[in-house]
Structures are given as structure tokens and as C-alpha cells.
PDB file of N, CA and C in Angstrom:
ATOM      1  N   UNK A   1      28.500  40.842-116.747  1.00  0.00           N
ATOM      2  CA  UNK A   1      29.312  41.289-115.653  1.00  0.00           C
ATOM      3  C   UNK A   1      30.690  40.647-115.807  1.00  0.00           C
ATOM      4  N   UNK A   2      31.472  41.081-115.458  1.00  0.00           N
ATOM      5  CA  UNK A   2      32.995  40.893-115.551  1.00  0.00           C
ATOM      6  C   UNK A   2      33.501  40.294-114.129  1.00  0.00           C
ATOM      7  N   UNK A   3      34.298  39.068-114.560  1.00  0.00           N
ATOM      8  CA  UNK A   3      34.517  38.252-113.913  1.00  0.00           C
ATOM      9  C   UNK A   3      35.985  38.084-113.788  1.00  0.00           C
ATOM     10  N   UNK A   4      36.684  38.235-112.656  1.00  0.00           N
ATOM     11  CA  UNK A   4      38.433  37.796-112.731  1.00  0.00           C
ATOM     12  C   UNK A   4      38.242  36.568-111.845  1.00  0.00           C
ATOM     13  N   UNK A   5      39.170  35.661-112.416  1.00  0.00           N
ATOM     14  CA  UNK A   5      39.267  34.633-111.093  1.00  0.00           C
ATOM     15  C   UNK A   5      40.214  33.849-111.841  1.00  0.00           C
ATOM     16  N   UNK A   6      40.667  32.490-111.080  1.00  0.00           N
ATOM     17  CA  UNK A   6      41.486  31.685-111.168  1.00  0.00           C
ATOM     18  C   UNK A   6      41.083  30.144-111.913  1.00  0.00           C
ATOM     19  N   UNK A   7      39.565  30.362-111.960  1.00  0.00           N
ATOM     20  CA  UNK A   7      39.237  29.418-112.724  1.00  0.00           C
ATOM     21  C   UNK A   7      38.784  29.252-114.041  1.00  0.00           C
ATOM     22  N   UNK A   8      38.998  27.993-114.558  1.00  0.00           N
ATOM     23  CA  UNK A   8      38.844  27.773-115.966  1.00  0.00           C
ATOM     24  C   UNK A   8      37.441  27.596-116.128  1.00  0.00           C
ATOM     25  N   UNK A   9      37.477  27.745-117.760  1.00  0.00           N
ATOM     26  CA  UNK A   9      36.124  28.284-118.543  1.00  0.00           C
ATOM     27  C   UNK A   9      35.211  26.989-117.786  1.00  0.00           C
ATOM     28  N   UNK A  10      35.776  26.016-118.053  1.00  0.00           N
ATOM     29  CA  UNK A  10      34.551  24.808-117.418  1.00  0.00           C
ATOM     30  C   UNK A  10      34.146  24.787-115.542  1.00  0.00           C
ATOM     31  N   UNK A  11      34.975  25.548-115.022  1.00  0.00           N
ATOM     32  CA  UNK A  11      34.598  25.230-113.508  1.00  0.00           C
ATOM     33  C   UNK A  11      33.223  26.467-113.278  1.00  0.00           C
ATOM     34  N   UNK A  12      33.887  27.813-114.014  1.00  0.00           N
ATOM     35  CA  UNK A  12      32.686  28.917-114.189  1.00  0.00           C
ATOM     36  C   UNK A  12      31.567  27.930-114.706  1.00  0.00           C
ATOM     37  N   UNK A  13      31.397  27.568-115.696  1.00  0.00           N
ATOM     38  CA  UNK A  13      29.724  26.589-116.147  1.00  0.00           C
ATOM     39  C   UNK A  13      29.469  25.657-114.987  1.00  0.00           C
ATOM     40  N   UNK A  14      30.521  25.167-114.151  1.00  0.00           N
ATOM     41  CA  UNK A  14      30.155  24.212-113.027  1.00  0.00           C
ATOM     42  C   UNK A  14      29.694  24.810-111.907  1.00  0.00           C
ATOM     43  N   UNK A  15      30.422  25.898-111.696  1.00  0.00           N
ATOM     44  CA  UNK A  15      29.461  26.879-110.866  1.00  0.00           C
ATOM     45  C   UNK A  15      28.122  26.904-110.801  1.00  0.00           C
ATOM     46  N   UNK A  16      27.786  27.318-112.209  1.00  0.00           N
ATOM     47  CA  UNK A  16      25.924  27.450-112.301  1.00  0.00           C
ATOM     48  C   UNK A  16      25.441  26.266-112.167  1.00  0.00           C
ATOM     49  N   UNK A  17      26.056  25.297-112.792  1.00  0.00           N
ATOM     50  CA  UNK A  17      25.810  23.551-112.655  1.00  0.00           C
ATOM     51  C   UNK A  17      25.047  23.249-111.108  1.00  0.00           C
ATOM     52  N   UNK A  18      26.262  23.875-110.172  1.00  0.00           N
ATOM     53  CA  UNK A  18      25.696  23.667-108.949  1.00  0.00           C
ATOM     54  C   UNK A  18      24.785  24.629-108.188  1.00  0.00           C
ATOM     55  N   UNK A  19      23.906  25.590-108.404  1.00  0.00           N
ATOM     56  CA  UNK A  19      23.237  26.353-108.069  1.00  0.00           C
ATOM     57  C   UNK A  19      22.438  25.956-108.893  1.00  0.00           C
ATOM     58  N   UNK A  20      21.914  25.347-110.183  1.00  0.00           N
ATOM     59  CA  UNK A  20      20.771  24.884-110.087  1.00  0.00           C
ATOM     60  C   UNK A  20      20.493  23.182-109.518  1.00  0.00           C
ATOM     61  N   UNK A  21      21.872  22.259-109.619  1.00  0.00           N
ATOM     62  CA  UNK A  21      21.600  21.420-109.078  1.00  0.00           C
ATOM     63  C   UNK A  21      20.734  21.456-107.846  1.00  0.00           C
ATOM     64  N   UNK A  22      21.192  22.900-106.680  1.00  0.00           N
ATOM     65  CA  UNK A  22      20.695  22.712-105.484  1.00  0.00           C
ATOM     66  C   UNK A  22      19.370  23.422-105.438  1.00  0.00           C
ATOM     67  N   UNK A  23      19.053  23.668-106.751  1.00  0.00           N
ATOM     68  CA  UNK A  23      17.596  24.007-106.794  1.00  0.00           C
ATOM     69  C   UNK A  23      17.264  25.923-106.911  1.00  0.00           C
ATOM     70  N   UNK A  24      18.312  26.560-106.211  1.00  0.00           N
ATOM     71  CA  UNK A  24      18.639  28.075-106.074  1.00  0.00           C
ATOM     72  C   UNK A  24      18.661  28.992-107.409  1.00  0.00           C
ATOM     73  N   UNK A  25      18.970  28.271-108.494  1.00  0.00           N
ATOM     74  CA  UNK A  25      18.702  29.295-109.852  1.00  0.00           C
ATOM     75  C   UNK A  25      17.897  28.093-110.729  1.00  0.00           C
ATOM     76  N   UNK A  26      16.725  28.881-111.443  1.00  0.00           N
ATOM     77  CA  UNK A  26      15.589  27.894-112.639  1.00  0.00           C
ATOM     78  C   UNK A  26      16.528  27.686-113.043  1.00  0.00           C
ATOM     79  N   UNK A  27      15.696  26.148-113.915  1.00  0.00           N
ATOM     80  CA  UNK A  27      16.277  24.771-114.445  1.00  0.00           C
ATOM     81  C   UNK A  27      16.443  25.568-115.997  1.00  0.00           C
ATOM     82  N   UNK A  28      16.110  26.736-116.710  1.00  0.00           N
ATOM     83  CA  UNK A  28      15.936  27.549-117.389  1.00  0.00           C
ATOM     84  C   UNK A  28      17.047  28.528-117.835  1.00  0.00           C
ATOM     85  N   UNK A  29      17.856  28.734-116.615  1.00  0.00           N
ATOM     86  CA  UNK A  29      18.929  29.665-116.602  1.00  0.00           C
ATOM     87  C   UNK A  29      20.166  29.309-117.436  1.00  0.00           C
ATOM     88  N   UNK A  30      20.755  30.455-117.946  1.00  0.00           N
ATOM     89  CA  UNK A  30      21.563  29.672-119.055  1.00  0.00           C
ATOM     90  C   UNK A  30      23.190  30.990-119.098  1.00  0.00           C
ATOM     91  N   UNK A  31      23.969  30.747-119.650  1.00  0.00           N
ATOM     92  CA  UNK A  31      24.898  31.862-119.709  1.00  0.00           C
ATOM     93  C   UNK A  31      24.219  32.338-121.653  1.00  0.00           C
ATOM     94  N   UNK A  32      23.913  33.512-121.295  1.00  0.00           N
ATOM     95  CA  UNK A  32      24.165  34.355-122.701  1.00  0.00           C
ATOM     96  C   UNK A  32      25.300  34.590-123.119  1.00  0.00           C
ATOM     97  N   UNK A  33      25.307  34.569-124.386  1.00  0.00           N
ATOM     98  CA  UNK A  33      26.013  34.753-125.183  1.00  0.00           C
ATOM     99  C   UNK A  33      26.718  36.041-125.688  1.00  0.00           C
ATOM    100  N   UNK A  34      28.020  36.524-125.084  1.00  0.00           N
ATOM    101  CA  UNK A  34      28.636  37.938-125.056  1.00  0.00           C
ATOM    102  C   UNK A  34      29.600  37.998-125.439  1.00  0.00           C
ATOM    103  N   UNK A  35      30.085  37.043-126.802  1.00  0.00           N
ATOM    104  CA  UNK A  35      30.814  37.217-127.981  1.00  0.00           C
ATOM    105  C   UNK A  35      30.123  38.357-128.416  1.00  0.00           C
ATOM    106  N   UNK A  36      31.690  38.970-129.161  1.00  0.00           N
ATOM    107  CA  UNK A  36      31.144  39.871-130.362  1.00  0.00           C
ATOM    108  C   UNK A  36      30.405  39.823-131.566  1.00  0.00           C
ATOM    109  N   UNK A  37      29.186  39.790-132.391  1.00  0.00           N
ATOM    110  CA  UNK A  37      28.674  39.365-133.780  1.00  0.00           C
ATOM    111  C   UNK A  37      30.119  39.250-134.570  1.00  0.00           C
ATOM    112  N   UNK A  38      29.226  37.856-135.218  1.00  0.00           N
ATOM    113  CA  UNK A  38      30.448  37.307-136.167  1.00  0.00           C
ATOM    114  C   UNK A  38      31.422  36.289-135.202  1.00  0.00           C
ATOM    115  N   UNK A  39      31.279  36.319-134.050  1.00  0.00           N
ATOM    116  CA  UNK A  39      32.232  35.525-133.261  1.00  0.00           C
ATOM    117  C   UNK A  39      32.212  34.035-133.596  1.00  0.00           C
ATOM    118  N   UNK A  40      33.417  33.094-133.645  1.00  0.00           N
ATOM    119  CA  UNK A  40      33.748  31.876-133.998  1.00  0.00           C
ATOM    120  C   UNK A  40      33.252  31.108-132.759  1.00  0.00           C
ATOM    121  N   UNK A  41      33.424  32.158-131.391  1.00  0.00           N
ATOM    122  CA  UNK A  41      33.142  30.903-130.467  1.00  0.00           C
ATOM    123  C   UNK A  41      31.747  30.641-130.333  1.00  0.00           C
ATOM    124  N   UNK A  42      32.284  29.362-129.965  1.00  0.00           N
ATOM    125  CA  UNK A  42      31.034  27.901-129.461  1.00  0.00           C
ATOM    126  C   UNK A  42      30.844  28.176-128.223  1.00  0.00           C
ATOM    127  N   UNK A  43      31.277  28.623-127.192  1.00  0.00           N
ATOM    128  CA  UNK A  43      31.188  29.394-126.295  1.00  0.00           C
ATOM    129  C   UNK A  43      30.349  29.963-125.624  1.00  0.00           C
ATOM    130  N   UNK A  44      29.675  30.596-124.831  1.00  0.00           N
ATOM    131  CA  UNK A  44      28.825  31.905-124.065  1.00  0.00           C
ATOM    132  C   UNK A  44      29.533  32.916-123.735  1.00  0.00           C
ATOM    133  N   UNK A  45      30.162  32.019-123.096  1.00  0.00           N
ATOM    134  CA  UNK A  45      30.578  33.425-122.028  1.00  0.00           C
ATOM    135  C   UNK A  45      32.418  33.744-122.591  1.00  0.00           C
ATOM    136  N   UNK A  46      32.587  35.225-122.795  1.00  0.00           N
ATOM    137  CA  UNK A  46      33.153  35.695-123.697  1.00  0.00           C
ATOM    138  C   UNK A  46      35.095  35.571-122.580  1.00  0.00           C
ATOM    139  N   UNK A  47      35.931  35.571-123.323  1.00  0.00           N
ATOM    140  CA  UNK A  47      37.290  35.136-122.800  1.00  0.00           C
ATOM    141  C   UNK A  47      37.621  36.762-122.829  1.00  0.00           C
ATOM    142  N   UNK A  48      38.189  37.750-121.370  1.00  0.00           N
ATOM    143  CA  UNK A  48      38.773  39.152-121.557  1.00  0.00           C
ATOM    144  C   UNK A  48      39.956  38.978-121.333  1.00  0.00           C
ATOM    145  N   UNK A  49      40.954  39.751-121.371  1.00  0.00           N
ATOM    146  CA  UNK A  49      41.757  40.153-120.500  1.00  0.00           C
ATOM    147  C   UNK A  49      41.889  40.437-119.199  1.00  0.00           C
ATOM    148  N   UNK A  50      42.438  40.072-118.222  1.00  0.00           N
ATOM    149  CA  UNK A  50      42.730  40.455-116.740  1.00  0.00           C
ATOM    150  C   UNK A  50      44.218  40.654-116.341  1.00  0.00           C
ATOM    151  N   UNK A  51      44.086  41.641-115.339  1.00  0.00           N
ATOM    152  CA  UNK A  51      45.345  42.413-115.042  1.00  0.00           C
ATOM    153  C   UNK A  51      45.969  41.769-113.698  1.00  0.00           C
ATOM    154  N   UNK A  52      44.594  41.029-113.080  1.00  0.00           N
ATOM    155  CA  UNK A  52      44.464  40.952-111.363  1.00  0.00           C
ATOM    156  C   UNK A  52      44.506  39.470-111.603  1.00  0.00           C
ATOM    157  N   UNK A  53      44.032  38.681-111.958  1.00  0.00           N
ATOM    158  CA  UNK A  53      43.649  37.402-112.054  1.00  0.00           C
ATOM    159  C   UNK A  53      44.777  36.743-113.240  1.00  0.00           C
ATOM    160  N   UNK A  54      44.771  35.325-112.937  1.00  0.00           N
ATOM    161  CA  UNK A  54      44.869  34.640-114.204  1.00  0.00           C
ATOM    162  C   UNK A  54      43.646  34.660-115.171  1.00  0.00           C
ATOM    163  N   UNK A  55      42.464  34.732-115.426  1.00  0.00           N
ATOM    164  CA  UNK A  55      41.480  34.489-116.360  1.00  0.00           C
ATOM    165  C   UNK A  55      40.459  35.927-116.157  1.00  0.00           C
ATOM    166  N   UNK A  56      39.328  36.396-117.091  1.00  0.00           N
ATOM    167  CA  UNK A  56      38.349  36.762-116.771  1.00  0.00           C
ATOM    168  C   UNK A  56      37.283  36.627-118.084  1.00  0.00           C
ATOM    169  N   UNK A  57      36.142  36.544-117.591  1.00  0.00           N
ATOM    170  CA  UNK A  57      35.273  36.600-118.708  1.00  0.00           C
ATOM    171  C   UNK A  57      33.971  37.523-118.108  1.00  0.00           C
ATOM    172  N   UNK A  58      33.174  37.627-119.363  1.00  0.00           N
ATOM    173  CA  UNK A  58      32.408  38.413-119.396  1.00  0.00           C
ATOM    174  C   UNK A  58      30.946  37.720-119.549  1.00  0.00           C
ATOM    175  N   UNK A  59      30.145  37.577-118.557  1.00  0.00           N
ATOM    176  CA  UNK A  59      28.913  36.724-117.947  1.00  0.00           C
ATOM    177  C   UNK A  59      28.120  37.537-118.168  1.00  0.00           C
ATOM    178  N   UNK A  60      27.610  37.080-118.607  1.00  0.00           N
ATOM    179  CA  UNK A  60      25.765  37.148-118.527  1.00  0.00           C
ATOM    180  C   UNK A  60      24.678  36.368-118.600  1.00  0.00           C
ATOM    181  N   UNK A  61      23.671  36.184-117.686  1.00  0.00           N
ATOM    182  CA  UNK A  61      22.566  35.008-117.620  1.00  0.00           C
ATOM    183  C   UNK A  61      21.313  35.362-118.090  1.00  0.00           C
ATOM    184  N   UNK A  62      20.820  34.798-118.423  1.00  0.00           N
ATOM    185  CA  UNK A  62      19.749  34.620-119.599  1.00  0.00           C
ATOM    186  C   UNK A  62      18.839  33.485-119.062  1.00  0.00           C
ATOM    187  N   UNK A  63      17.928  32.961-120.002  1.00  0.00           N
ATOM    188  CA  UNK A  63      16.989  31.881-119.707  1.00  0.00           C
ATOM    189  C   UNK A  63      16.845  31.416-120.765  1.00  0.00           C
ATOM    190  N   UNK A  64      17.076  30.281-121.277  1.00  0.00           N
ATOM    191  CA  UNK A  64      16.537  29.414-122.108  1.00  0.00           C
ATOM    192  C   UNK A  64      15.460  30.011-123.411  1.00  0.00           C
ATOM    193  N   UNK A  65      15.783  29.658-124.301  1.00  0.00           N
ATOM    194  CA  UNK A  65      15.142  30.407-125.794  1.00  0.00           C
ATOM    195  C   UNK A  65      14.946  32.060-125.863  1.00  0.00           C
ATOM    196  N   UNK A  66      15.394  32.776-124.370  1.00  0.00           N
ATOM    197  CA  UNK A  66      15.407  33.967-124.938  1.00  0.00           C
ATOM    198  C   UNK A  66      16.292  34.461-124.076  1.00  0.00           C
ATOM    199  N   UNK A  67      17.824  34.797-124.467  1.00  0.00           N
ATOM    200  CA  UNK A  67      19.179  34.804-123.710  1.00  0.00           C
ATOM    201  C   UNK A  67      18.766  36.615-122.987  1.00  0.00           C
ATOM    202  N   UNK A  68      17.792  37.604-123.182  1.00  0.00           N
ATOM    203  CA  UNK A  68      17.322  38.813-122.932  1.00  0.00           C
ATOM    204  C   UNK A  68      16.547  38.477-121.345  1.00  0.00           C
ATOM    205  N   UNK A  69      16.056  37.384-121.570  1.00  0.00           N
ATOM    206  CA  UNK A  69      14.946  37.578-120.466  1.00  0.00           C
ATOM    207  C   UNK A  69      15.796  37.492-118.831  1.00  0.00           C
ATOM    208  N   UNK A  70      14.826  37.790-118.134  1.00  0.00           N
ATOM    209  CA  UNK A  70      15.065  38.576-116.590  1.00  0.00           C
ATOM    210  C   UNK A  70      15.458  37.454-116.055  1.00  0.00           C
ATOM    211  N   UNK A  71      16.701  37.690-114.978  1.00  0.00           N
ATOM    212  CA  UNK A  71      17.453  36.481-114.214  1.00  0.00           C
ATOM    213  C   UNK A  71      17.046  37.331-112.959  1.00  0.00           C
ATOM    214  N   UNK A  72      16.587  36.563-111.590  1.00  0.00           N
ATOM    215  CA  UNK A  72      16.836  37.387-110.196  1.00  0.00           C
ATOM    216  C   UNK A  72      17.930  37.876-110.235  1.00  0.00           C
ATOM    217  N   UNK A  73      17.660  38.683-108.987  1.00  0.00           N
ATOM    218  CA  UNK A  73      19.160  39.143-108.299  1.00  0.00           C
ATOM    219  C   UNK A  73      19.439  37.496-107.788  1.00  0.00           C
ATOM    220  N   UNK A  74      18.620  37.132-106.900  1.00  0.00           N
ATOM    221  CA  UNK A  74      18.584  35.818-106.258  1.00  0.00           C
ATOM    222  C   UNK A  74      19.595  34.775-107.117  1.00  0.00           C
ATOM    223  N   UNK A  75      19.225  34.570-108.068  1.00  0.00           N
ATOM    224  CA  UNK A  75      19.781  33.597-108.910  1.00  0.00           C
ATOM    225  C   UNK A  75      21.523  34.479-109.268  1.00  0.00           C
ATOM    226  N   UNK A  76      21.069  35.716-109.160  1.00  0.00           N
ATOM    227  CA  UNK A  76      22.543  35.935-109.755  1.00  0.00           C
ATOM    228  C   UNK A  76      23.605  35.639-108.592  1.00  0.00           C
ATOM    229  N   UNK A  77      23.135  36.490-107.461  1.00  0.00           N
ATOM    230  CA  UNK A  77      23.652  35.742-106.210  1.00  0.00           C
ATOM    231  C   UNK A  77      24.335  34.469-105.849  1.00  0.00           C
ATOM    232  N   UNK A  78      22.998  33.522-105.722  1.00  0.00           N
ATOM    233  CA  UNK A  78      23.551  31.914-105.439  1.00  0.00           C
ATOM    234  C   UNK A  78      24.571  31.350-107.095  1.00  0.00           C
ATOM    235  N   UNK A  79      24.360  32.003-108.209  1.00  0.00           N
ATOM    236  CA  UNK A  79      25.624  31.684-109.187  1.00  0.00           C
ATOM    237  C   UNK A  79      27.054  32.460-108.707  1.00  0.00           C
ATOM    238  N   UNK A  80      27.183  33.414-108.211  1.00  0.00           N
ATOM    239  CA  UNK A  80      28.345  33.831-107.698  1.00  0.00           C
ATOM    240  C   UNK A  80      28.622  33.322-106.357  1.00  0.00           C
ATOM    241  N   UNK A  81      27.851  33.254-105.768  1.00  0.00           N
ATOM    242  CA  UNK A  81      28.184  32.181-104.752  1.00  0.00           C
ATOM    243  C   UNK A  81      28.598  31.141-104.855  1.00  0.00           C
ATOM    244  N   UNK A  82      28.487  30.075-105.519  1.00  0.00           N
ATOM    245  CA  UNK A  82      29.093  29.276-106.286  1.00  0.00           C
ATOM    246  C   UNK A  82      30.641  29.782-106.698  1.00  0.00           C
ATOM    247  N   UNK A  83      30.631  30.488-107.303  1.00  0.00           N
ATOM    248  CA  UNK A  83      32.110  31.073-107.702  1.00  0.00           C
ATOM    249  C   UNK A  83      32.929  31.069-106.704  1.00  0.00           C
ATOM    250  N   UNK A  84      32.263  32.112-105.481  1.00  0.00           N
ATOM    251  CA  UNK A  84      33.370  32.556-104.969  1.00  0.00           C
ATOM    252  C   UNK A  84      33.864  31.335-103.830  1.00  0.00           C
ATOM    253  N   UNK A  85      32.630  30.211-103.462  1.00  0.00           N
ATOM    254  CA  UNK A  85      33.180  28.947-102.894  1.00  0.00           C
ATOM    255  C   UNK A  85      34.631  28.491-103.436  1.00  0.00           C
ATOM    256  N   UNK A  86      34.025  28.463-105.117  1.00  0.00           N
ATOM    257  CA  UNK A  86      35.689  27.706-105.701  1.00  0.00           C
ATOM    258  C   UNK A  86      36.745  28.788-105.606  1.00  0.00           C
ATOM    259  N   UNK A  87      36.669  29.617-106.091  1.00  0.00           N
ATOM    260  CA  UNK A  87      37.817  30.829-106.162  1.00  0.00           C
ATOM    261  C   UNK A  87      37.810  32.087-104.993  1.00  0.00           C
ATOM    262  N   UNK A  88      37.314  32.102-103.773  1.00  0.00           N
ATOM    263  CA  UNK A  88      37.487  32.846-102.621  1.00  0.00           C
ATOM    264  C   UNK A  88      37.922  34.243-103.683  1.00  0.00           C
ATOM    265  N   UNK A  89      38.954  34.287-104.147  1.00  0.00           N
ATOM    266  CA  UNK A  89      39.458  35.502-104.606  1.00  0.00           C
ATOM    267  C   UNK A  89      39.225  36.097-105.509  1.00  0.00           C
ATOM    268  N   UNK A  90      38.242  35.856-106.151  1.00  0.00           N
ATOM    269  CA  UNK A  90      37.554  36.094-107.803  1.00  0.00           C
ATOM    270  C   UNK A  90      37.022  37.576-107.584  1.00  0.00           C
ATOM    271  N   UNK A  91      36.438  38.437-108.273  1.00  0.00           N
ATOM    272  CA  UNK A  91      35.797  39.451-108.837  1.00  0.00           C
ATOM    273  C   UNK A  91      35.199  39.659-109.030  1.00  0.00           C
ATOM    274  N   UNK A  92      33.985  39.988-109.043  1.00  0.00           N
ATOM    275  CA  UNK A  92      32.584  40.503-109.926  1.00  0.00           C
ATOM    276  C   UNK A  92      32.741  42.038-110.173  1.00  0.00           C
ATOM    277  N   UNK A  93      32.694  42.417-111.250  1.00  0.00           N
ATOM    278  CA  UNK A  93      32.152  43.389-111.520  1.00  0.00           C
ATOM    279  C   UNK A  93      33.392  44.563-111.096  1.00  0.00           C
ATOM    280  N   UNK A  94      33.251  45.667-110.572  1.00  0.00           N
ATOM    281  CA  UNK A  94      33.877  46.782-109.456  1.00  0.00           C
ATOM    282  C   UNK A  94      33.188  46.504-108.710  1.00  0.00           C
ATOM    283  N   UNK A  95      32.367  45.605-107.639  1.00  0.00           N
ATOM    284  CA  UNK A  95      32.037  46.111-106.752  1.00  0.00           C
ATOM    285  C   UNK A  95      32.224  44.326-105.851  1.00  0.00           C
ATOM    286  N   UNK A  96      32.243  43.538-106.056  1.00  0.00           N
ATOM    287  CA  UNK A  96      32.746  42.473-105.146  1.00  0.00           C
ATOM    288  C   UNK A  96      33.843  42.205-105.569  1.00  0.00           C
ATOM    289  N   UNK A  97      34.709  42.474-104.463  1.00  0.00           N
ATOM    290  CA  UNK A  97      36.574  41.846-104.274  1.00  0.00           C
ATOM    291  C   UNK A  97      36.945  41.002-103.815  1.00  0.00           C
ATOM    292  N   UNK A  98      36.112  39.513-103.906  1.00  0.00           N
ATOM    293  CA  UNK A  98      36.638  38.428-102.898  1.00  0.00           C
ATOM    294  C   UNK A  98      34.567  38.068-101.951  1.00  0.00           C
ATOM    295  N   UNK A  99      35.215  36.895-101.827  1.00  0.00           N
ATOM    296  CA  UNK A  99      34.187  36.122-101.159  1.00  0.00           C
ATOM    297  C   UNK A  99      33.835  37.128 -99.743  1.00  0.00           C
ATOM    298  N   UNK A 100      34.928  37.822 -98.970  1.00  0.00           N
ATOM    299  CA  UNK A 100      34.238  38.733 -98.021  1.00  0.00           C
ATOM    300  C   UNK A 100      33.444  39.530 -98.716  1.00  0.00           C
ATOM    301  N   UNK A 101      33.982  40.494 -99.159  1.00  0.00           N
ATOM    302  CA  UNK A 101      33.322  41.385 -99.981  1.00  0.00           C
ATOM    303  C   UNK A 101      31.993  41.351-100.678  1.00  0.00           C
ATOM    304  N   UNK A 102      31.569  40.210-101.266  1.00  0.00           N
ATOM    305  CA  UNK A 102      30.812  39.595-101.753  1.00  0.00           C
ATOM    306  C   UNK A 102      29.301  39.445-100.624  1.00  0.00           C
ATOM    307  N   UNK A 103      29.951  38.755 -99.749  1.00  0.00           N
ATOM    308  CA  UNK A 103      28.777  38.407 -97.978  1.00  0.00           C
ATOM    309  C   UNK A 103      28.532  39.872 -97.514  1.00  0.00           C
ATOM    310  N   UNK A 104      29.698  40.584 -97.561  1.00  0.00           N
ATOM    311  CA  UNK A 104      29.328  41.926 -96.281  1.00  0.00           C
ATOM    312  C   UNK A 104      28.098  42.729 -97.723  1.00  0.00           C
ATOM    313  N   UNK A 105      28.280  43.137 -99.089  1.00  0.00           N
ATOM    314  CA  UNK A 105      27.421  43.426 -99.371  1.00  0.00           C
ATOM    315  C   UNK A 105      26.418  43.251-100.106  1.00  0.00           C
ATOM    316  N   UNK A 106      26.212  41.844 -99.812  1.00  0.00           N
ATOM    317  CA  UNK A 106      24.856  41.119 -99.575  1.00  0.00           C
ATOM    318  C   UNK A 106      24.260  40.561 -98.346  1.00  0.00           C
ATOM    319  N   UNK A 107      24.735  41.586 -97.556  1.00  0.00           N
ATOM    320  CA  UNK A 107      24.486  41.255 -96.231  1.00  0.00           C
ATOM    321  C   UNK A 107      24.559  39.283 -95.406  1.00  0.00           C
ATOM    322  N   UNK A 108      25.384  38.202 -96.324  1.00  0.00           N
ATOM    323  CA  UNK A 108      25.103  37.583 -95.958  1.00  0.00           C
ATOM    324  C   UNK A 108      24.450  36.147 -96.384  1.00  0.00           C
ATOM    325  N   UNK A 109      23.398  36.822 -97.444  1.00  0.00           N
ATOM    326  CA  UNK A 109      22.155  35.861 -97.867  1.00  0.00           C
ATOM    327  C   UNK A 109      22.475  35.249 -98.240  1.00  0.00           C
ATOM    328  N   UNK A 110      24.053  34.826 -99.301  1.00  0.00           N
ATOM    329  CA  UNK A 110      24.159  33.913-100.275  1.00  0.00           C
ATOM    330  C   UNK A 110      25.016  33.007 -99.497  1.00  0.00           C
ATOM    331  N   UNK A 111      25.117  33.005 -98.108  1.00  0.00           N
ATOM    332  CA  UNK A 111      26.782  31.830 -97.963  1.00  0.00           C
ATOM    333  C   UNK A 111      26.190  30.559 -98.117  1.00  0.00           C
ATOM    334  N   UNK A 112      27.789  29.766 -98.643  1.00  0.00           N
ATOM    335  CA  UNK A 112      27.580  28.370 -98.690  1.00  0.00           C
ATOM    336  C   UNK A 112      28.150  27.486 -97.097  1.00  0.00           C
ATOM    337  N   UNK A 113      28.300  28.548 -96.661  1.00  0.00           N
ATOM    338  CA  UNK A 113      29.631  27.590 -95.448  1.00  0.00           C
ATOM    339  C   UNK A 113      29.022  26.267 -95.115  1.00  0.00           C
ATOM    340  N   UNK A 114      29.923  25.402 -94.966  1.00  0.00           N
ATOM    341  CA  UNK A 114      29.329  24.243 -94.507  1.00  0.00           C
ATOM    342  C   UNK A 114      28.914  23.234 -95.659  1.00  0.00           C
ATOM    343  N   UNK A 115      28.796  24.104 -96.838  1.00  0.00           N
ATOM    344  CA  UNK A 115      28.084  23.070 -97.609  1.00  0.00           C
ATOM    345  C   UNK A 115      29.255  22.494 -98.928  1.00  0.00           C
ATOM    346  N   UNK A 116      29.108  21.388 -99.071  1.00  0.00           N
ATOM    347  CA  UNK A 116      30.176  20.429-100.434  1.00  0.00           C
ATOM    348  C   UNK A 116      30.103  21.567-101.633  1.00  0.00           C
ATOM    349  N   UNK A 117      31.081  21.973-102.225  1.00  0.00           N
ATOM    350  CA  UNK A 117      31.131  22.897-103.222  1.00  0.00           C
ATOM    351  C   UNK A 117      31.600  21.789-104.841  1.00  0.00           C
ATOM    352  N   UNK A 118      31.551  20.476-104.158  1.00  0.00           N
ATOM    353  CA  UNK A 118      31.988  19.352-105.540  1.00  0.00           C
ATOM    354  C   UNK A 118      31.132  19.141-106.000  1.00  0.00           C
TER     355      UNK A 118
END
């Protein structure tokens, strides 16, 4: 999924950092790898172009020894939740424009309010 936002490659991995810290995505979950074959980077998660943002990359979650296998919605959720704590204004995809956007259609389930996003 395609990601615009304002943050750098390491705060996106800190994101997931903290959604499994708080227990919300398996200890298992991992960013796949969405370089092109042959790619140099050391990397996962692939560096795009953005028109809207300073940064975007191209995410995808995986699990541990097999970057294919099934992530929840759940887990994908509380990892963008995470995001959009740090970057309110970030992107997912075409279809979330911002941390509102994000709550109204997920009705909700994923907020952090209230809670330390450090």
C-alpha cells in the first residue's frame, strides 16, 4: 500500500515498533520487501515518488520467514494508526486522507487518543 507522509524511513519502522510494542500487531509481523528484483536496497519498504507529501513508500506486511503470509486487517489498522498519530496528514492508499479520514472509515476502532505515541 502506498504511503505519503512527512516522515522518515525510520519513524515508518517505529510506527510498527509501537503497535507491536503495545501488543496490537504479532511479535511476527514484519515489513515485506517491495523493492524491485535485483534491488541494492537493504531496505523493505520501497522509497516512491510523491506529489502531496514530502516522502512516500510502498508498504507491505508480511510475517516473519514468509514475507506472503496473511497480516489482519486488525494489525494493518493499529500499524497505520501508529502512522497517522505521528503524521496526522499522511495517506494510505486512495482511500485514507489524513487521520480523520482514516477513524470515520474505520468507524473508529483504531484511535490512539490519549495515548504516548513516543
Amino acid at each position: 500500500m502506498r504511503l505519503h507522509t512527512s516522515l522518515a524511513y525510520e519513524q515508518v519502522e517505529a510506527a510498527l515498533r509501537r503497535a507491536k510494542d503495545k501488543k496490537r500487531v504479532a511479535p511476527g509481523v514484519q515489513f515485506a520487501d517491495t523493492n524491485p528484483p535485483g534491488s541494492a536496497s537493504l531496505r523493505n519498504i520501497r522509497v516512491v515518488p510523491s506529489f502531496s507529501h514530502p516522502s512516500a513508500y510502498e508498504v507491505q506486511l508480511g510475517t516473519e520467514g514468509d514475507n506472503t503470509a496473511y497480516v489482519t486487517w486488525h494489525e494493518w489498522g493499529w500499524f497505520m494508526a501508529e502512522v497517522f498519530a505521528a503524521d496526522p496528514d499522511a495517506m494510505f492508499g486512495s482511500g485514507y486522507d489524513g487521520v480523520d479520514s482514516f477513524n470515520e472509515k474505520t468507524d473508529y476502532q483504531f484511535e490512539l487518543e490519549g495515548e504516548s505515541n513516543g
